[in-house]
Protein backbone atom coordinates (compact mmCIF):
# COMPACT_ATOMS: atom_id res chain seq x y z
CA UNK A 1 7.86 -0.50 14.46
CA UNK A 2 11.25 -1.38 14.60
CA UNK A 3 13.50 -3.95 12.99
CA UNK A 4 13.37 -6.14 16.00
CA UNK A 5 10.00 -6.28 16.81
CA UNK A 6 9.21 -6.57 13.05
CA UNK A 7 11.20 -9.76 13.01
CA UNK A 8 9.57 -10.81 16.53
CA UNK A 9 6.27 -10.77 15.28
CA UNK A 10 6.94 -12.36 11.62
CA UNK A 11 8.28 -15.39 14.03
CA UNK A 12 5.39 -15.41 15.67
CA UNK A 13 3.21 -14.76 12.26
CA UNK A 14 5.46 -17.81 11.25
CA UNK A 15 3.77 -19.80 14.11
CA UNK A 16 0.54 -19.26 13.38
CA UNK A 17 0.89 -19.57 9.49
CA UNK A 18 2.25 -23.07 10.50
CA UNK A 19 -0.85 -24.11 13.22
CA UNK A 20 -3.40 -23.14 10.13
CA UNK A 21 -1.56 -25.34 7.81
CA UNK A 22 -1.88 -28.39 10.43
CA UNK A 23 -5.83 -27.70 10.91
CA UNK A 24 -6.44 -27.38 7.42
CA UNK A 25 -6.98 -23.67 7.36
CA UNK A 26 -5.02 -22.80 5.05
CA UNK A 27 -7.40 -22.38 1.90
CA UNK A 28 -9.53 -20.45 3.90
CA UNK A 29 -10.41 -17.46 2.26
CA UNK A 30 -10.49 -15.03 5.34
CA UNK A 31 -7.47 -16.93 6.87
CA UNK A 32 -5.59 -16.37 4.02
CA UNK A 33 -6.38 -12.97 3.91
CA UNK A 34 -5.36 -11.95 7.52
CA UNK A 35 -2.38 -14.11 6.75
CA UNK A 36 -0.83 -11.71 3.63
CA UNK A 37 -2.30 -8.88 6.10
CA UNK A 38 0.41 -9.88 8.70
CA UNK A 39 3.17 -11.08 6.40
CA UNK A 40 2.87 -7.45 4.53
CA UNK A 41 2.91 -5.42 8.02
CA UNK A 42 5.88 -7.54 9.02
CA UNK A 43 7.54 -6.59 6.28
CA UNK A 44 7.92 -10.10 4.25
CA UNK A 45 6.69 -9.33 0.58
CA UNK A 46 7.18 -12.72 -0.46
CA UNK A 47 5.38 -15.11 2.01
CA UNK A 48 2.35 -12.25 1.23
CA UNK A 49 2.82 -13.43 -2.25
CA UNK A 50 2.90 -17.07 -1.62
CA UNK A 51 -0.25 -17.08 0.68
CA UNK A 52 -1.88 -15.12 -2.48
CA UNK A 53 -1.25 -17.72 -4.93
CA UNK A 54 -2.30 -20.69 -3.22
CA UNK A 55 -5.54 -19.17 -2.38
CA UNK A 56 -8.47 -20.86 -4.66
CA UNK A 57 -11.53 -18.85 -4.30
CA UNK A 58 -9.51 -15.01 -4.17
CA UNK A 59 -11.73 -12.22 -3.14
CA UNK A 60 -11.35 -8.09 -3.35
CA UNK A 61 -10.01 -8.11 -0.24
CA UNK A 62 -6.83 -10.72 -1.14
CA UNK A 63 -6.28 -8.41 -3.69
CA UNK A 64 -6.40 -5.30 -1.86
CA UNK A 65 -4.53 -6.97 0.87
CA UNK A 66 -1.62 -8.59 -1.10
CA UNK A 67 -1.52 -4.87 -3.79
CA UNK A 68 -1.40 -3.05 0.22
CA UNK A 69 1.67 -6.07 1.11
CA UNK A 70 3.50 -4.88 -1.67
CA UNK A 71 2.99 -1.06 -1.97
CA UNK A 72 4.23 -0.59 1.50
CA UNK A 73 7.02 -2.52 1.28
CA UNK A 74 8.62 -0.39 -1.33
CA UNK A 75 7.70 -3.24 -3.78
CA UNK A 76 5.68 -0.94 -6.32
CA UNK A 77 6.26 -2.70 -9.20
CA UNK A 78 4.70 -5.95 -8.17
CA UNK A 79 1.67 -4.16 -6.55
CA UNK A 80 0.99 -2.15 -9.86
CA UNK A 81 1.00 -5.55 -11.54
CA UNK A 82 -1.63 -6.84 -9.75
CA UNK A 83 -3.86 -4.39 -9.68
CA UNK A 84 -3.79 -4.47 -13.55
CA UNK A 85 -4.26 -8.37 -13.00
CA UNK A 86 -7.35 -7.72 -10.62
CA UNK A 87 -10.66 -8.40 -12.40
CA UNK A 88 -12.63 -5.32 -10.96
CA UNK A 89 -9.84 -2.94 -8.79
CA UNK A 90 -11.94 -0.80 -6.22
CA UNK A 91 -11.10 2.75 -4.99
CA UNK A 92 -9.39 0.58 -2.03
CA UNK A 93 -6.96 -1.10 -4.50
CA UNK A 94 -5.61 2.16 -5.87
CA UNK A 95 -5.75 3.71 -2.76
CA UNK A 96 -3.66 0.93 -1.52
CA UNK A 97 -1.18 1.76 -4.46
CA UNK A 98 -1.17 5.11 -3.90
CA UNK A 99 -0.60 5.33 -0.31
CA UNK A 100 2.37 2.88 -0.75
CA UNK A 101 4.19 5.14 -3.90
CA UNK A 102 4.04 8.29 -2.27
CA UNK A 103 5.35 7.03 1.18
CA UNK A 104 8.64 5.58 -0.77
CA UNK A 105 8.64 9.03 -1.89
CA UNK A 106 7.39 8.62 -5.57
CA UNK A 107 4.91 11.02 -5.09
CA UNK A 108 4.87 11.87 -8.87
CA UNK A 109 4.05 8.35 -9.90
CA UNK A 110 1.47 8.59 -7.22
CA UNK A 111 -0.16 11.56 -8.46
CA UNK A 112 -0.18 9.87 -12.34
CA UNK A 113 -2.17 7.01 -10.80
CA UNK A 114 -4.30 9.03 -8.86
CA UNK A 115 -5.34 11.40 -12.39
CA UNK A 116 -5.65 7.35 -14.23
CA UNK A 117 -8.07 5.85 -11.44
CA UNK A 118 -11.69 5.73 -11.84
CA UNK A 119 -13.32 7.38 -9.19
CA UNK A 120 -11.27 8.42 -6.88
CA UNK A 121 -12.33 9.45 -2.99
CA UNK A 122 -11.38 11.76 -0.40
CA UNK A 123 -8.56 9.11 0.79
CA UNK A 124 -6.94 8.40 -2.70
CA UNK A 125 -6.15 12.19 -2.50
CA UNK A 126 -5.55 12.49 1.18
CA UNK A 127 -2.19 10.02 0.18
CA UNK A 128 -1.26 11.81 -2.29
CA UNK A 129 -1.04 15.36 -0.08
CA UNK A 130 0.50 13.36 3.24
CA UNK A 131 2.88 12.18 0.41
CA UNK A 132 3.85 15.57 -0.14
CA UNK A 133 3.73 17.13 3.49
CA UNK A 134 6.04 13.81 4.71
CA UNK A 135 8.90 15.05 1.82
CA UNK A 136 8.56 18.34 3.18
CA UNK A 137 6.76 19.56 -0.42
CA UNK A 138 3.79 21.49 1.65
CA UNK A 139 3.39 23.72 -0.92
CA UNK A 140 2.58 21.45 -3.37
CA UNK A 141 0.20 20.07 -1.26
CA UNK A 142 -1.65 22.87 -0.76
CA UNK A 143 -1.96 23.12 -4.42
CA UNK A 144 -3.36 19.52 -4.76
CA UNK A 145 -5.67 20.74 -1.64
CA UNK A 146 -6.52 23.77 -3.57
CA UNK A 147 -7.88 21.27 -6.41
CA UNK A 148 -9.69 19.32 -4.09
CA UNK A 149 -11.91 22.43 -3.86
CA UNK A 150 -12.13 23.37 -7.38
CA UNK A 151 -12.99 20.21 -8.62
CA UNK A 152 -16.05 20.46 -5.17
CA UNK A 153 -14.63 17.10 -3.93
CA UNK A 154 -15.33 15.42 -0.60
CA UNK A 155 -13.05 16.65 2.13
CA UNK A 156 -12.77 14.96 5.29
CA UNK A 157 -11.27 15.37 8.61
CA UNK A 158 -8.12 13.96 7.80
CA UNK A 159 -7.70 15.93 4.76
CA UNK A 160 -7.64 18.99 6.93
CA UNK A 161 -5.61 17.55 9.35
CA UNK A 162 -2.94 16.49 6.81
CA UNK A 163 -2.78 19.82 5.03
CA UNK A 164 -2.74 21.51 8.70
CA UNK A 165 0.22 19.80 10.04
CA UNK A 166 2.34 20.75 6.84
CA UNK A 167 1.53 24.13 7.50
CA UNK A 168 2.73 23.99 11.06
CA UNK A 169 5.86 22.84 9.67
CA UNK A 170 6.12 25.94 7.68
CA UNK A 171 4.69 27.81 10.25
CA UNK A 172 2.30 29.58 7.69
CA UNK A 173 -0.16 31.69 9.93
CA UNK A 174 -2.07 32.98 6.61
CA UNK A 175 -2.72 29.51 4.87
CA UNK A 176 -3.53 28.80 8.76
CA UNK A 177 -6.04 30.90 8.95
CA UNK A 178 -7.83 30.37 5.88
CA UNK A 179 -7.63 25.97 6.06
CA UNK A 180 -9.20 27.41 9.80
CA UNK A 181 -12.31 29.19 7.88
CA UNK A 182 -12.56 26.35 5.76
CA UNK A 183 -13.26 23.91 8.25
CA UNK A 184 -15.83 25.74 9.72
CA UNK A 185 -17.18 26.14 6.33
CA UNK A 186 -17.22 21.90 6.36
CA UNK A 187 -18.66 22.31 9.89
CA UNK A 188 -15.46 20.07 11.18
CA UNK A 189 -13.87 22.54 13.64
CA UNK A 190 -15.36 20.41 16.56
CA UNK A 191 -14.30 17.28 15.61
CA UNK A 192 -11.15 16.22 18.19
CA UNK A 193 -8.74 15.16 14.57
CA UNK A 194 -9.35 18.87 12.89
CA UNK A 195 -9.07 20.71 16.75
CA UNK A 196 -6.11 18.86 17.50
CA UNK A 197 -4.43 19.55 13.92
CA UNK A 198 -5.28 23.53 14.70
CA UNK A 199 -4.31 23.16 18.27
CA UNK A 200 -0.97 22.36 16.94
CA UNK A 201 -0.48 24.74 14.17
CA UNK A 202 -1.95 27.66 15.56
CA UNK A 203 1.19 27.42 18.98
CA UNK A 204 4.06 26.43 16.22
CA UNK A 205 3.21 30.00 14.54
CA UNK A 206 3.60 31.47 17.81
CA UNK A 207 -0.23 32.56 18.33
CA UNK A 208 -0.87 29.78 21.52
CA UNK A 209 -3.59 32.30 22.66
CA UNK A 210 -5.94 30.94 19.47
CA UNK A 211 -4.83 27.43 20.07
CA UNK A 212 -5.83 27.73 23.99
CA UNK A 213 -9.11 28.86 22.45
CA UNK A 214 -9.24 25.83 20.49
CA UNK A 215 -8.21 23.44 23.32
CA UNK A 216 -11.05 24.58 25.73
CA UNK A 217 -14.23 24.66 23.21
CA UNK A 218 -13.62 21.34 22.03
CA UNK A 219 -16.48 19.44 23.44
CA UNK A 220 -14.39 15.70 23.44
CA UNK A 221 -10.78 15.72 23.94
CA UNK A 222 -8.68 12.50 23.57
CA UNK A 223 -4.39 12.37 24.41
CA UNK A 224 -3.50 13.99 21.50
CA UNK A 225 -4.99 17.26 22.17
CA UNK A 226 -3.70 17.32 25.85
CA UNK A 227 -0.46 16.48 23.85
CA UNK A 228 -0.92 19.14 21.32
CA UNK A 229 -1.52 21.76 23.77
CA UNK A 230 1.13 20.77 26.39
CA UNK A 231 3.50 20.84 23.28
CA UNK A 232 1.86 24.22 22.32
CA UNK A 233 2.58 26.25 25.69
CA UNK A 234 6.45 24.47 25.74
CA UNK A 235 6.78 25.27 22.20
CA UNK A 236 6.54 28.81 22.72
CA UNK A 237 7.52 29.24 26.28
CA UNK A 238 4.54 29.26 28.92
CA UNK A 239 6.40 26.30 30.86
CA UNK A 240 4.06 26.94 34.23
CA UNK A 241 1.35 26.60 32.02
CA UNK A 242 2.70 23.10 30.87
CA UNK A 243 3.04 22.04 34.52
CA UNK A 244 -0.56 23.20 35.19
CA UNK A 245 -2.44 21.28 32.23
CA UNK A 246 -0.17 18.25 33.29
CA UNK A 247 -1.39 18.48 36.59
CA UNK A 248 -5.32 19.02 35.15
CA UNK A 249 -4.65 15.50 32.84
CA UNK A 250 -3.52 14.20 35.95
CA UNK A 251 -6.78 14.31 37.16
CA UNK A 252 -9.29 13.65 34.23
CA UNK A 253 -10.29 10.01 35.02
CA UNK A 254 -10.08 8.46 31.16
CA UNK A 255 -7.36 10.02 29.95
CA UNK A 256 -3.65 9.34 31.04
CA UNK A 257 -0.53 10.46 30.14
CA UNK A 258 1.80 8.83 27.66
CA UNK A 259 5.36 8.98 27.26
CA UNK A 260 4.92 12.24 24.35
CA UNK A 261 3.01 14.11 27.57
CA UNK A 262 6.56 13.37 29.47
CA UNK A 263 8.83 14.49 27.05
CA UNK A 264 6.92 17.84 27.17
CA UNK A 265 6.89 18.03 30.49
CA UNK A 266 10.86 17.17 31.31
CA UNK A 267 11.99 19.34 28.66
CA UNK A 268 10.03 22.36 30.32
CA UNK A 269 11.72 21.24 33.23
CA UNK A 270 14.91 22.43 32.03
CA UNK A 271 13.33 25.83 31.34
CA UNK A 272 11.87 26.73 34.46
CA UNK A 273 12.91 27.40 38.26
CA UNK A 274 11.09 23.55 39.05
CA UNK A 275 14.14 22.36 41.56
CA UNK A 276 15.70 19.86 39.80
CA UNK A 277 15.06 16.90 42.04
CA UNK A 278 11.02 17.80 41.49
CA UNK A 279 11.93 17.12 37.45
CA UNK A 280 13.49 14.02 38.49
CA UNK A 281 10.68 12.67 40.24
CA UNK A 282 8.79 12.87 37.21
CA UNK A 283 10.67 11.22 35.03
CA UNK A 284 10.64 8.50 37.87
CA UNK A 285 6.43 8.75 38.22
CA UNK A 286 6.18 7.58 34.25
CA UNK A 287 8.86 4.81 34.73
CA UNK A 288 7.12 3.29 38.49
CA UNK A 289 3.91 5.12 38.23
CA UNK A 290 2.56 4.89 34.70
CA UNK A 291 5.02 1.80 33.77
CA UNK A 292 6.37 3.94 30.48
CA UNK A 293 10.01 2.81 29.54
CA UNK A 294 12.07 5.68 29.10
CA UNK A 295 13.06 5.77 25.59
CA UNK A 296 15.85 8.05 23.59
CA UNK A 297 14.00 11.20 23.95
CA UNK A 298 13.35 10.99 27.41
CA UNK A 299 16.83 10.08 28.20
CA UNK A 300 18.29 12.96 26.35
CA UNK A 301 16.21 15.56 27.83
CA UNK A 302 17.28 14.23 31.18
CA UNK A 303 20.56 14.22 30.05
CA UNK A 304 20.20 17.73 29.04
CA UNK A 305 18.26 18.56 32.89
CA UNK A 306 21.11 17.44 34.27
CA UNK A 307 24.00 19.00 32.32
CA UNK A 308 22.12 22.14 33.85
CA UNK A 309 22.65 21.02 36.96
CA UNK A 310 26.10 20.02 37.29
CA UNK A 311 25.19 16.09 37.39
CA UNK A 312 27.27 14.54 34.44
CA UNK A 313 28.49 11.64 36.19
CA UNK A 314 24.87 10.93 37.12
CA UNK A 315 23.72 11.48 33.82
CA UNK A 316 26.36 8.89 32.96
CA UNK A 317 25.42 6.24 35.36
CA UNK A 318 22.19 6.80 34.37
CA UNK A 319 22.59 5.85 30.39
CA UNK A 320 24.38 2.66 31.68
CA UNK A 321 21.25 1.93 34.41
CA UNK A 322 18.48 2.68 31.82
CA UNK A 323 20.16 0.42 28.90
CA UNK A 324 21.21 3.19 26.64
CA UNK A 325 25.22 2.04 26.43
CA UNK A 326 24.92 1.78 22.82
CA UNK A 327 23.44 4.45 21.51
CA UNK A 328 25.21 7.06 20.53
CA UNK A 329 22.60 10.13 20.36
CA UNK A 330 22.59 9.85 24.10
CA UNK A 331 26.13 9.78 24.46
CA UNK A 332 26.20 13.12 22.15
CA UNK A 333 23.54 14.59 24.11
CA UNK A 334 25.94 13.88 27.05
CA UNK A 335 29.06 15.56 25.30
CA UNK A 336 26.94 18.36 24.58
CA UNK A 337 25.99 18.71 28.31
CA UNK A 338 30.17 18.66 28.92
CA UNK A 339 30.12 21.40 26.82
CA UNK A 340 28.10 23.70 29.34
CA UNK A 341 29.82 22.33 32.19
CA UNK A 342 33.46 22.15 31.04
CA UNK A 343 33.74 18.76 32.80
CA UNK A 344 36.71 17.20 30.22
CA UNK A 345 36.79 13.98 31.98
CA UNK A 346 33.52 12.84 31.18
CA UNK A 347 33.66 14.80 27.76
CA UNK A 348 36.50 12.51 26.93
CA UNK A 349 34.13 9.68 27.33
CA UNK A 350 31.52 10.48 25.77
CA UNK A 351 33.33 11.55 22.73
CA UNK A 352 34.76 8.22 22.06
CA UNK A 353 31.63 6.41 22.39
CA UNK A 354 30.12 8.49 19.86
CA UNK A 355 33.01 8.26 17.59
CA UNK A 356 32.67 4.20 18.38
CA UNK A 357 28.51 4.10 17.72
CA UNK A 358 28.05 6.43 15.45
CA UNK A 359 31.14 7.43 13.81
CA UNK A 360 30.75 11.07 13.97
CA UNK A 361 34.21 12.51 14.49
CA UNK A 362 32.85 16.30 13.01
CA UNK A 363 30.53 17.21 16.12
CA UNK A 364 33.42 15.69 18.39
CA UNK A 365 36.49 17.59 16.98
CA UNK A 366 34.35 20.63 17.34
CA UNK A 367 33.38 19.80 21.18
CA UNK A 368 37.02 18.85 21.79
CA UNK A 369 38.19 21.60 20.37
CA UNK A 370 36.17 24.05 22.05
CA UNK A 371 36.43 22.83 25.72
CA UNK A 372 40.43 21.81 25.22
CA UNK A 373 40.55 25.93 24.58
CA UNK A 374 38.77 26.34 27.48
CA UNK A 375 40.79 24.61 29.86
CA UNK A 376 44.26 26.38 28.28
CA UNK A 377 45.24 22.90 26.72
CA UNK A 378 46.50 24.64 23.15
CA UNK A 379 48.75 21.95 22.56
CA UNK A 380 45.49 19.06 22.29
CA UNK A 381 43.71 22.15 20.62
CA UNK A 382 46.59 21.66 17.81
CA UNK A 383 46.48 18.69 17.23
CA UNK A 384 42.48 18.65 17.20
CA UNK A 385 42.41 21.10 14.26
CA UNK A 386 44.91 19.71 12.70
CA UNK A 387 43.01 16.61 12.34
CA UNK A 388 39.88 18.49 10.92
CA UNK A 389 41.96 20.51 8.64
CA UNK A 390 42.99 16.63 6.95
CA UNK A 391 39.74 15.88 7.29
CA UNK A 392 37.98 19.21 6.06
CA UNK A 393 35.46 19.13 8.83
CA UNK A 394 34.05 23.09 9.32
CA UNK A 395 30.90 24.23 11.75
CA UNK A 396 28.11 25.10 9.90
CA UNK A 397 26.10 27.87 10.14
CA UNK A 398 22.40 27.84 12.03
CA UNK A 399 19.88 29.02 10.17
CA UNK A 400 15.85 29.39 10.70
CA UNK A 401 13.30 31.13 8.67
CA UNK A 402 9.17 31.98 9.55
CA UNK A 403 6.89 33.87 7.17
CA UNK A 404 6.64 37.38 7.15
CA UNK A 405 4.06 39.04 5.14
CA UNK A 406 3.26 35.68 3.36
């Protein structure tokens, strides 16, 4: 959610808060509880708070709920304090805890209250591993999986599906494989959460063949698996295959696609021998068709479709028509198309705006740099690395890595 909506909705929270007060709702146990429910997914700690003391008759769940306000707000300090003021915390009250410390990135702290807790359940430790895989520490959660099944503890669907998409990440076909045999061990492979996870993990290590396998056998399919396996053939390169399973969800009567299924679908676009007015078309079916506004993303891969193409003042006109004037990414993705195309005039302007919105003079002293050589202008070329000789500013090196032989 962002900022702005956040801040929409706490008005409107506001609103209602104040219509309870007037019919004397206020002390309302359940009120009250929905009440620090919003105020803590809004994002305001302290109203939560308030709402929580002024409640006479408190129940588990205005504990949970205000603990949850405060965890997830980055407020840890005040949630810990009242779950040690609760009379009888539940697994749901450290859960609530838990899940709140290791998404501010605490995950150590997280892991201390998860070894401290009573009895905890397959959710108090599926935190603790999303914890990890969100920081990008996948192997430590496979260790924390790992003692999941020594300890013979309850795994769930979402535990597999956690620990699957950190492995995508690393693209770590052996682990794969064996969190694969282990959910057929849990007799979970069918279920649409631990397909979609495998769907997903089995096309970023390159082996879309298994995940096609996956995609077809599962007997219920929701969005995400369309997703997942549109995503899967782009990933690794089988774009007629995207524009043939987009053309199947096209058809499948309770199921439509989403602005994700575009992304896939323009950005294998600008792979393929599609004419490029047949791309365009659908990005304009999701904006008149299925009434999805275009966000970044989309905007950029356009951007990037029609760089290809030779359309830059298009592209242009069409970050000013769609709205997108002040962000910068698109304007970079625009001075990136320049680059292809060697057109300086528009490269010009789409330097300064990013240099204006995002303040990024690195990337454009490099673009500069590059296309002024290209066009035989030494003497801008000068003066352009000059300026990121003061300033220090060097290209760095790309660099990717996959496993080989574990």
């Amino acid at each position: 959610m962002t900022a702005c909506a956040q801040l929409s909705l706490l008005k409107l929270g506001g609103s209602i808060h104040s219509k309870t007060v007037k019919l004397g709702l206020v002390n309302d146990t359940v009120v009250a509880n929905c009440l620090i429910d919003m105020y803590g997914k809004c994002g305001s700690v302290e109203c939560a708070v308030c709402v929580f003391s002024d409640i006479t008759d408190k129940d588990v769940i205005s504990w949970n709920s205000v603990i949850a306000a405060c965890a997830n707000n980055g407020n840890v300090g005040l949630g810990f304090k009242f779950l040690k003021l609760m009379p009888n915390p539940d697994a749901i009250s450290y859960n609530g805890l838990i899940n709140g410390i290791a998404r501010a990135g605490k995950i150590e702290d997280a892991v201390w209250i998860l070894s401290t807790m009573p009895c905890p359940n397959s959710s108090s430790w599926n935190s603790v591993i999303t914890g990890f895989v969100n920081r990008n520490r996948v192997h430590e959660a496979l260790d924390m999986f790992r003692k999941m099944q020594l300890r013979n503890l309850q795994m769930d669907e979402f535990t597999f599906s956690i620990i699957l998409n950190g492995i995508a990440g690393l693209s770590a076909l052996t682990w794969g494989v064996l969190i694969h045999c282990c959910t057929i061990k849990y007799g979970l492979e069918s279920s649409v959460v631990v397909g979609t996870a495998l769907i997903d993990m089995y096309s970023k290590c390159g082996r879309v063949n298994d995940a096609e396998f996956i995609f077809n056998v599962l007997p219920n399919r929701n969005l995400v698996s369309w997703n997942a396996m549109i995503s899967g053939y782009a990933h690794n390169g089988d774009f007629v295959q995207v524009i043939s399973l987009f053309d199947s969800l096209k058809m499948e009567s309770d199921t439509k696609p989403d602005g994700i299924t575009f992304l896939n679908l323009i950005s294998a676009c600008s792979h393929t021998q599609i004419p490029f007015e047949a791309a365009i078309r659908y990005f304009d079916a999701m904006i008149n068709e299925y009434g999805i506004a275009p966000s970044i993303e989309h905007c950029c891969s356009v951007i990037r479709l029609m760089g290809q193409k030779g359309e830059l003042k298009r592209a242009q006109r069409m970050i000013q028509e769609l709205g997108f004037e002040s962000c910068g990414v698109v304007w970079r993705s625009l001075l990136g198309a320049c680059g292809t195309q060697e057109d300086l005039l528009v490269a010009e302007i789409a330097a300064s705006k990013v240099i204006e919105l995002e303040r990024d003079e690195d990337y454009v002293y490099v673009m500069l740099s590059n296309m002024y050589a290209s066009f035989g202008r030494w003497e801008d070329v000068n003066v352009i690395r000059s300026l990121m000789s003061k300033k220090r500013v060097r290209k760095e090196a790309g660099s990717s890595w996959i496993e080989i032989n574990r």
